[in-house]
Protein backbone atom coordinates (compact mmCIF):
# COMPACT_ATOMS: atom_id res chain seq x y z
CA UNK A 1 102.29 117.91 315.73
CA UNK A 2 102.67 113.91 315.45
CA UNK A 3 103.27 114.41 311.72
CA UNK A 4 106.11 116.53 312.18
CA UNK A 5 107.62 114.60 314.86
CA UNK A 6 107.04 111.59 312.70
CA UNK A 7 108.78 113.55 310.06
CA UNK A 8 112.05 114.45 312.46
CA UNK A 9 112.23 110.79 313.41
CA UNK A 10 111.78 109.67 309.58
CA UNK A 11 114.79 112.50 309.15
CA UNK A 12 117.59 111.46 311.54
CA UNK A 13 116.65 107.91 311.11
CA UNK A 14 117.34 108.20 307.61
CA UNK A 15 120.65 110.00 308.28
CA UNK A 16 122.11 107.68 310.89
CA UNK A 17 121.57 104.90 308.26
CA UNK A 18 123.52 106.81 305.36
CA UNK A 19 126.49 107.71 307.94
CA UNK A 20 126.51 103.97 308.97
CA UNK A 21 126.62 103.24 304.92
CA UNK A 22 129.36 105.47 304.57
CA UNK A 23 131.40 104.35 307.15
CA UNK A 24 130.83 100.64 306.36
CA UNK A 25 131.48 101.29 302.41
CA UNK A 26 134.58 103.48 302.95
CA UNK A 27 136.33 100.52 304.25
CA UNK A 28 135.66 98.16 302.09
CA UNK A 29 136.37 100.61 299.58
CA UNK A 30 140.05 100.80 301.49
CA UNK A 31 140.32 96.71 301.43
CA UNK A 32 139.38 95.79 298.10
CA UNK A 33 141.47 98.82 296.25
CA UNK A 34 144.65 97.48 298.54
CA UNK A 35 144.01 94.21 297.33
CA UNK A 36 142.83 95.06 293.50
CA UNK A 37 145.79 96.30 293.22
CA UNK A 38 148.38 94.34 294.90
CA UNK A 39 146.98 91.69 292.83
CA UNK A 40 146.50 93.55 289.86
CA UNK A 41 142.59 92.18 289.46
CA UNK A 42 140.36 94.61 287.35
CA UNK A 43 137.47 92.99 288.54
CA UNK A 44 138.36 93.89 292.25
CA UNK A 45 139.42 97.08 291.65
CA UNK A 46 136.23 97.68 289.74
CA UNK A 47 134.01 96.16 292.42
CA UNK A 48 135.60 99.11 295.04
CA UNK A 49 134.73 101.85 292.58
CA UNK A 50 130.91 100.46 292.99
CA UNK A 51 131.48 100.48 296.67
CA UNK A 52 132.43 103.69 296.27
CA UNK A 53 129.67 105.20 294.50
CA UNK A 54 127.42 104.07 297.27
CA UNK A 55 129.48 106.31 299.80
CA UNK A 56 128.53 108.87 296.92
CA UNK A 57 124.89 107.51 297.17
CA UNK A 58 124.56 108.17 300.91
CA UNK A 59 126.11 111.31 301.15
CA UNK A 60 122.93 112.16 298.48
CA UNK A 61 120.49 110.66 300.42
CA UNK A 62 121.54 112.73 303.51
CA UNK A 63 121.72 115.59 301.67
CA UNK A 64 118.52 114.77 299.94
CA UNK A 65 116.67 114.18 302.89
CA UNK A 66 117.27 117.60 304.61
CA UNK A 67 116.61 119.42 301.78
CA UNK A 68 113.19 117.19 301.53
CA UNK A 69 112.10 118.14 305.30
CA UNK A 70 112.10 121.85 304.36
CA UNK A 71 108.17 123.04 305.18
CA UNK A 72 106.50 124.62 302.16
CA UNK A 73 107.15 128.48 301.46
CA UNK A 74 104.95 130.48 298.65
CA UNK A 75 106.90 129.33 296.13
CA UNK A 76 106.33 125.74 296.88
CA UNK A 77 102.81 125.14 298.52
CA UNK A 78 102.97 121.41 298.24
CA UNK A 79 106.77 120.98 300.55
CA UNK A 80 109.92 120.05 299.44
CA UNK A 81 109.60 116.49 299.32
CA UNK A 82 110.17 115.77 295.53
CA UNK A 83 113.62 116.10 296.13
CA UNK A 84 114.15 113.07 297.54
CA UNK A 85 113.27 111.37 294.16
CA UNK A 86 115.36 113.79 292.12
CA UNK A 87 118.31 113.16 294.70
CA UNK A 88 117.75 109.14 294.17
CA UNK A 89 118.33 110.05 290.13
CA UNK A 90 121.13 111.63 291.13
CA UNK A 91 122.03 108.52 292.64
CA UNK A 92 121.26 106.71 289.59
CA UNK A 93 123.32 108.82 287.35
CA UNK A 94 126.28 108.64 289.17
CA UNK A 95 126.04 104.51 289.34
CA UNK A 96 124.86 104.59 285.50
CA UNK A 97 128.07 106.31 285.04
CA UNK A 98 130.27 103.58 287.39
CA UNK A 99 129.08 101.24 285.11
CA UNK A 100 129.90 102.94 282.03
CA UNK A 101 133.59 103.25 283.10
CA UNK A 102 133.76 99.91 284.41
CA UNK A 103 132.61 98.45 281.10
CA UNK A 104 135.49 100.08 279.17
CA UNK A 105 137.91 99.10 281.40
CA UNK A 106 136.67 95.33 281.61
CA UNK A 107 137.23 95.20 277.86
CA UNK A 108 140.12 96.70 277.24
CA UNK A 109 141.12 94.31 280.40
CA UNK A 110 139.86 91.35 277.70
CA UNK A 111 141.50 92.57 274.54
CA UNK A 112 144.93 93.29 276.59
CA UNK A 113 144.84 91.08 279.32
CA UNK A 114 147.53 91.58 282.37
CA UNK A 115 148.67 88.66 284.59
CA UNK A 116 146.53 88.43 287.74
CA UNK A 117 148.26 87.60 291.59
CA UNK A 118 145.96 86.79 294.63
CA UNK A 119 146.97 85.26 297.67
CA UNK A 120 144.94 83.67 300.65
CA UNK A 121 145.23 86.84 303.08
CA UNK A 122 143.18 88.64 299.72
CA UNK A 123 140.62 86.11 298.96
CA UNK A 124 139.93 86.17 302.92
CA UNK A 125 139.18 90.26 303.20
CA UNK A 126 136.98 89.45 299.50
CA UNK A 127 135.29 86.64 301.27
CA UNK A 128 134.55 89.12 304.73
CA UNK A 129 133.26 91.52 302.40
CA UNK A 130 131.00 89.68 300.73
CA UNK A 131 129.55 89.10 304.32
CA UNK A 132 129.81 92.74 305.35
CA UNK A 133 127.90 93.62 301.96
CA UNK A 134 124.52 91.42 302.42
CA UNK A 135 124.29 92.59 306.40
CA UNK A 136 124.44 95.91 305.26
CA UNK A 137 122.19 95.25 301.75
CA UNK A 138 119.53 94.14 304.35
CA UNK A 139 119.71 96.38 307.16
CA UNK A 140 119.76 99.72 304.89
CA UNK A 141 116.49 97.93 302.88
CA UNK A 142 114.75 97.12 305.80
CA UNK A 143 115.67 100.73 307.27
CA UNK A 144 114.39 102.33 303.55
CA UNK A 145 110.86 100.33 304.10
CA UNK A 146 110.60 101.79 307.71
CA UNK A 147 111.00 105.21 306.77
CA UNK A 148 109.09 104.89 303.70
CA UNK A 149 112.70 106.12 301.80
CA UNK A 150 113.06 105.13 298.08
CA UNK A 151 116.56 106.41 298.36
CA UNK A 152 117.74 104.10 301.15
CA UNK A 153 115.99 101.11 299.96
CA UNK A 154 117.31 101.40 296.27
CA UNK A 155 120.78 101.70 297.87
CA UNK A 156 119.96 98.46 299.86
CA UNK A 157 119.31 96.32 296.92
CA UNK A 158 122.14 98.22 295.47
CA UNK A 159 124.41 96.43 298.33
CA UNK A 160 122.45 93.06 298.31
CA UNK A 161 123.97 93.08 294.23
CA UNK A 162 127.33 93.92 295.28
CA UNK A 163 127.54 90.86 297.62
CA UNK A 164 126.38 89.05 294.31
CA UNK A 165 128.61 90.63 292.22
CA UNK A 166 131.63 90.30 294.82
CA UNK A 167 130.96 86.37 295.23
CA UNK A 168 131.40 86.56 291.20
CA UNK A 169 134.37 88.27 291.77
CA UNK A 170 135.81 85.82 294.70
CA UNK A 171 135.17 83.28 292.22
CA UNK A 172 137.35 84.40 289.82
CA UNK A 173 139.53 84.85 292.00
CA UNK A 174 140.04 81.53 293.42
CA UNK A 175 140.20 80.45 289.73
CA UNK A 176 143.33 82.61 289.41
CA UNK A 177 144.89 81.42 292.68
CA UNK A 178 144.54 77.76 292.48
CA UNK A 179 144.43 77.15 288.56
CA UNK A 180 145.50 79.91 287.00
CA UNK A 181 142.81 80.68 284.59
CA UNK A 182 142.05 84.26 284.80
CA UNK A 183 138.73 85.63 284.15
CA UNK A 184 138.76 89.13 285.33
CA UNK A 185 138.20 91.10 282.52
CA UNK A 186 134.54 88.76 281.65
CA UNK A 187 133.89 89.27 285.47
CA UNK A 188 134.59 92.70 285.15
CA UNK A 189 132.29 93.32 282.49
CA UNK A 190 129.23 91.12 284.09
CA UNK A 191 129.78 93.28 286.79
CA UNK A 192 129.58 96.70 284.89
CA UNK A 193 126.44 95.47 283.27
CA UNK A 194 124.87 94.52 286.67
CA UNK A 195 126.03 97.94 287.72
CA UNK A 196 124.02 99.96 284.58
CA UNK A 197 120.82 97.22 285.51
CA UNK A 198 120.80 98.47 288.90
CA UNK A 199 121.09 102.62 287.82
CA UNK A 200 118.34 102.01 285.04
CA UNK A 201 115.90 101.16 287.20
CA UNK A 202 116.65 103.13 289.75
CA UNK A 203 115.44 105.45 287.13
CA UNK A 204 112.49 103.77 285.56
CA UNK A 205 111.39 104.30 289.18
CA UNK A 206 111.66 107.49 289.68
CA UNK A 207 110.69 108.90 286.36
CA UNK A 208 107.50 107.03 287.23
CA UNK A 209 107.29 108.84 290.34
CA UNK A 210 107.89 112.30 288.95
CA UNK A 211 105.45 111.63 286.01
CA UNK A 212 103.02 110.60 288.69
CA UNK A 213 101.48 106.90 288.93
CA UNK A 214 99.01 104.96 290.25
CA UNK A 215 98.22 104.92 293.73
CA UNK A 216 98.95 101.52 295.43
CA UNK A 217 95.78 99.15 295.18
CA UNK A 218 95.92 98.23 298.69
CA UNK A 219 95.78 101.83 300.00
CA UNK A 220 93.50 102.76 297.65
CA UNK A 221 90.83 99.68 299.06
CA UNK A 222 91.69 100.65 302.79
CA UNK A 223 90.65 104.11 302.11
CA UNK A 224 87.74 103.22 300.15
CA UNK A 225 86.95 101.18 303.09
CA UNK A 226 87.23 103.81 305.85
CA UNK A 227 85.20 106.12 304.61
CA UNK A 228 82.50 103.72 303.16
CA UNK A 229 82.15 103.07 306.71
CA UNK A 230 80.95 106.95 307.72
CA UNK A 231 77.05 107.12 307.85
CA UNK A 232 74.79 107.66 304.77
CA UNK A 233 78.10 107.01 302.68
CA UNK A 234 76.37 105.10 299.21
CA UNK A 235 79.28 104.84 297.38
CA UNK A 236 83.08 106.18 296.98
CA UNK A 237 84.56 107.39 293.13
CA UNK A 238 86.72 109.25 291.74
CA UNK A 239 89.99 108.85 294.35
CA UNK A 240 92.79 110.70 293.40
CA UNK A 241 96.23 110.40 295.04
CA UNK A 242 98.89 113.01 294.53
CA UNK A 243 102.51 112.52 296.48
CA UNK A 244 104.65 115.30 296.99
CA UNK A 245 107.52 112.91 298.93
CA UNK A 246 107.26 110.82 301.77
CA UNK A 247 104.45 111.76 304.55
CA UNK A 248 103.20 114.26 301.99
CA UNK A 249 100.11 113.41 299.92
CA UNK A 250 97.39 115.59 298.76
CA UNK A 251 93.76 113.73 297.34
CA UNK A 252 90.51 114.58 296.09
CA UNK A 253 87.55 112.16 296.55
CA UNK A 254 83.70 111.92 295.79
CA UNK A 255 81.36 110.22 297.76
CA UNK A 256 77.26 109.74 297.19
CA UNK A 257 74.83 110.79 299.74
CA UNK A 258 70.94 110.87 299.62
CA UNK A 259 69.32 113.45 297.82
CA UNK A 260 67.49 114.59 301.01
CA UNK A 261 69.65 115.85 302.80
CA UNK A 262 71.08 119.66 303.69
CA UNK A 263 74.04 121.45 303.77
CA UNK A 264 73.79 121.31 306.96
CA UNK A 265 74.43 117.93 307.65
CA UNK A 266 76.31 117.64 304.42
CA UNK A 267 79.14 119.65 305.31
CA UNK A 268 80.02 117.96 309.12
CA UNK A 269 79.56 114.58 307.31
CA UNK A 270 82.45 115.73 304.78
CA UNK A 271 84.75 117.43 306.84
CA UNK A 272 84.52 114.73 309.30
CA UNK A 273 85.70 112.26 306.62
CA UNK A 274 88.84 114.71 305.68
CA UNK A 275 89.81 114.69 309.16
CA UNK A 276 89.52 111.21 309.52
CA UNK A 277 92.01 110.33 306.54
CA UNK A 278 94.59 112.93 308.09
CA UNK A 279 94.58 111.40 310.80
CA UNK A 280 95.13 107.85 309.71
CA UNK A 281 96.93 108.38 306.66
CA UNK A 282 98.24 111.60 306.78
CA UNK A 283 96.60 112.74 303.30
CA UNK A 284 94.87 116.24 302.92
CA UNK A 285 91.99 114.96 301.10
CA UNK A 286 89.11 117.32 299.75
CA UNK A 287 85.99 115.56 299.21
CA UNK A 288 83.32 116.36 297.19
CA UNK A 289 79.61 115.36 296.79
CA UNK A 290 77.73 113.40 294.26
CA UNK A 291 73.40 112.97 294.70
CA UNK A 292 71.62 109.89 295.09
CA UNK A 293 67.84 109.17 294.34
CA UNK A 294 65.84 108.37 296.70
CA UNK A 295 63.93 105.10 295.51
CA UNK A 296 62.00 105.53 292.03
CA UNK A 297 60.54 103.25 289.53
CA UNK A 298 61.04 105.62 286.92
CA UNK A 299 64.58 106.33 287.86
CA UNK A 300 65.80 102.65 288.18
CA UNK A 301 64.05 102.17 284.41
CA UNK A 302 66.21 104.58 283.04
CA UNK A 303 69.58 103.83 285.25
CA UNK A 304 68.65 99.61 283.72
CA UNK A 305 68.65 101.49 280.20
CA UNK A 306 71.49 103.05 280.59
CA UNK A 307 73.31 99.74 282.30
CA UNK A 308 71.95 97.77 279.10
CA UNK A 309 73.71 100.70 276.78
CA UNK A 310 76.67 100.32 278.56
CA UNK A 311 77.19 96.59 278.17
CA UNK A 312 77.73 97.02 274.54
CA UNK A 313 80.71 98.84 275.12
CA UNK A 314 83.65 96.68 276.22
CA UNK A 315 86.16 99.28 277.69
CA UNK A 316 83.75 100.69 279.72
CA UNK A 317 85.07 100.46 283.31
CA UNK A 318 82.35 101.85 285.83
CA UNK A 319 79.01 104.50 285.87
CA UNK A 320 78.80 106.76 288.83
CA UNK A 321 77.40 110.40 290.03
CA UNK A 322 73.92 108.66 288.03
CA UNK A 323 71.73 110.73 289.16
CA UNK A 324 67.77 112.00 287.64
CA UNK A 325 66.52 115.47 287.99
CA UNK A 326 62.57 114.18 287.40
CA UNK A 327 61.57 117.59 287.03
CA UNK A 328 63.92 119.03 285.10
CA UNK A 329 63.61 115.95 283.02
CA UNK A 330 67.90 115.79 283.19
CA UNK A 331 69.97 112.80 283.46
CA UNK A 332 73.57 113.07 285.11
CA UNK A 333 76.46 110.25 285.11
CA UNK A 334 80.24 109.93 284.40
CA UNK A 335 81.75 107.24 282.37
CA UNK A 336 85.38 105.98 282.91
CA UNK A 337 87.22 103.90 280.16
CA UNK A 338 89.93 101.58 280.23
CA UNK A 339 92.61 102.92 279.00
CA UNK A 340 92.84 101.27 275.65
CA UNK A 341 89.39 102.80 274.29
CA UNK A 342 90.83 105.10 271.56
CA UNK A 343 88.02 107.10 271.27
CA UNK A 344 86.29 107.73 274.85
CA UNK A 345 84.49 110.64 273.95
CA UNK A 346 83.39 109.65 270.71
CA UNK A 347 81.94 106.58 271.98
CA UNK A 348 80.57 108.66 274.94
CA UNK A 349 78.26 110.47 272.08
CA UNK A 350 76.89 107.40 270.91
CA UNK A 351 75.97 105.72 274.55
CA UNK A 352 74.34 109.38 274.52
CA UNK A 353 72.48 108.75 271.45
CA UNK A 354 71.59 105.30 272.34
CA UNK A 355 69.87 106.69 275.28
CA UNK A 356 68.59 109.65 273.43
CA UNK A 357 66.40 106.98 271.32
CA UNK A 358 65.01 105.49 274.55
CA UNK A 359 64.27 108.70 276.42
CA UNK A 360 64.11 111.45 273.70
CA UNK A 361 62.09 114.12 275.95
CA UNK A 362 65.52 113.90 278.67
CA UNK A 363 68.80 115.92 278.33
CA UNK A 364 72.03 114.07 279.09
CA UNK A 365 74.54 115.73 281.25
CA UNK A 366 77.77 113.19 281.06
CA UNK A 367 81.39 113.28 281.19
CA UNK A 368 84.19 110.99 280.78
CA UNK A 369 86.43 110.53 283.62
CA UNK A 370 89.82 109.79 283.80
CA UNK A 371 91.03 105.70 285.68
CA UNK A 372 92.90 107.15 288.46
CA UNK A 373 92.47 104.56 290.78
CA UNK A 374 90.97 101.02 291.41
């Protein structure tokens, strides 16, 4: 129930900033076209066509962002919440192609360049804008950070470039106006480039999203921490983070416990831990068990053989789930390599070997796992 009414606030908050986007960017969009072209400055008339894709820009994110609250149907188990990264590509498509257009025209603006008028009542409304641009660049960032939106806070920085780009733009301006040296197709095309920057990594972001990255080191520590902190905990491997938009995250964790103990204290210690991360994080996490030993001479001789194996292998990242069956004569453990170890299971077969040699009368039961997470 707080989730969800997290999720309504995160909703119209995200909403009231988009309509307050639009409202601010349609009228700049109205000022600097009126004075782009009663001065007939490219690189004015250019900069309102960016201002105009980020009315195009909100009306995605608020379209985005309903269709991301929708609550998960058969069909889609996980929610809805992807969307909002494919509506931010959207986003960066449309800007992408801004900048496209406004490249061509700077150019042709260079290799057929038209006289350029400005007067003071123009270079005043570019100068307010420029002001109107960075107040709204910082409140619609500092809005995308509260409500966790990628959409809103790419369209922030988006806005905190514009004010850049506009100051470029005032510049050449007031070159115009009080020498006469006119500029505005160069200006025009620094600010098409600075408009394809902005959509390509808008992009780069959110293909990395999609594709699926890793989980931010900080949260991964804090939840390490937390549940390192729930009794008889030895150790915590093997986090994986899935996110399926904002507020919805799905994981999978193993934790060590002592060989001694039962099911039936198992399974309240376990599903007291997945409660616990809903509850402060808000992620559905399944966790699963790995055994311990309980203090052995003969154990800790083999787990030092195995350490001394391992230290001959420089991409080796970590050993966990180690773990003896005496009198099965087994030994258990996963391996994770770095991620430049070209061959991880080849080299797992000769770490097997190697401890073959030392204990031949043991099996080896070992995997390699994948570097998910810190």
């Amino acid at each position: 129930m707080i989730l969800e009414e997290h999720s309504a606030e995160r909703n119209r908050g995200i909403t009231m900033t988009s309509i307050k986007g639009i409202i601010g960017n349609v009228l700049l969009v109205a000022f600097k076209m009126f004075v782009g072209l009663a001065s007939n400055s490219i690189a004015i008339i250019l900069d309102a066509v960016n201002n105009l894709t980020d009315v195009l820009s909100s009306v995605l994110t608020i379209i985005g962002t309903k269709l991301a609250s929708k609550s998960a149907d058969k069909e889609h188990p996980f929610g809805h919440g992807r969307i909002e990264y494919m509506t931010t590509m959207a986003i960066a498509f449309i800007i992408l192609g801004a900048g496209i257009m406004s490249l061509k025209e700077s150019v042709e603006k260079i290799i057929h360049p038209e006289p350029s008028v400005f007067d003071i009542p123009g270079l005043i409304i570019i100068t307010v804008a420029i002001v109107v641009k960075v107040v709204m660049g910082c409140y619609v960032k500092a809005q995308g950070e509260k409500y966790k939106s990628d959409a809103l806070v790419a369209s922030g920085i988006d806005a905190l470039f514009d004010a850049v780009i506009t100051f470029a733009t005032l510049i050449s301006a007031g070159l115009v106006y009080f020498f006469d040296f006119d500029i505005q197709g160069y200006v025009g095309a620094i600010i098409a480039l600075f408009i394809l920057k902005a959509a390509f990594d808008i992009l780069r972001e959110m293909y990395n999203h999609l594709i699926g990255i890793r989980a931010d080191d900080n949260l991964v520590r804090e939840i390490k921490e937390t549940i390192a902190q729930h009794p008889q905990v030895g150790g915590v491997y093997d986090l994986v983070l899935n996110s399926y938009g904002s507020g919805e995250t799905i994981g999978a964790v193993h934790i060590s416990l002592p060989e001694n103990l039962t099911i039936g204290e198992i399974h309240p210690l376990t599903k007291g831990i997945a409660v616990h991360m809903y509850k402060k994080f808000g992620i559905a996490m399944t966790v699963g068990v790995y055994a311990e030993n309980d203090p052995n001479l003969e154990v800790s001789a083999i787990r030092q053989a195995l350490d001394q194996v391992i230290s001959l292998y420089t991409h080796v990242v970590q050993i966990h789930a180690f773990y003896v069956r005496l009198d099965k004569k087994i030994i258990y453990y996963d391996i994770i390599f770095d991620f430049d170890e070209e061959d991880p299971y080849g080299t797992l077969e000769k770490i097997k070997a190697e401890m073959k040699i030392r204990y031949p009368d043991y099996a080896q039961f070992a995997i390699v796992d994948t570097d998910f997470s810190n």
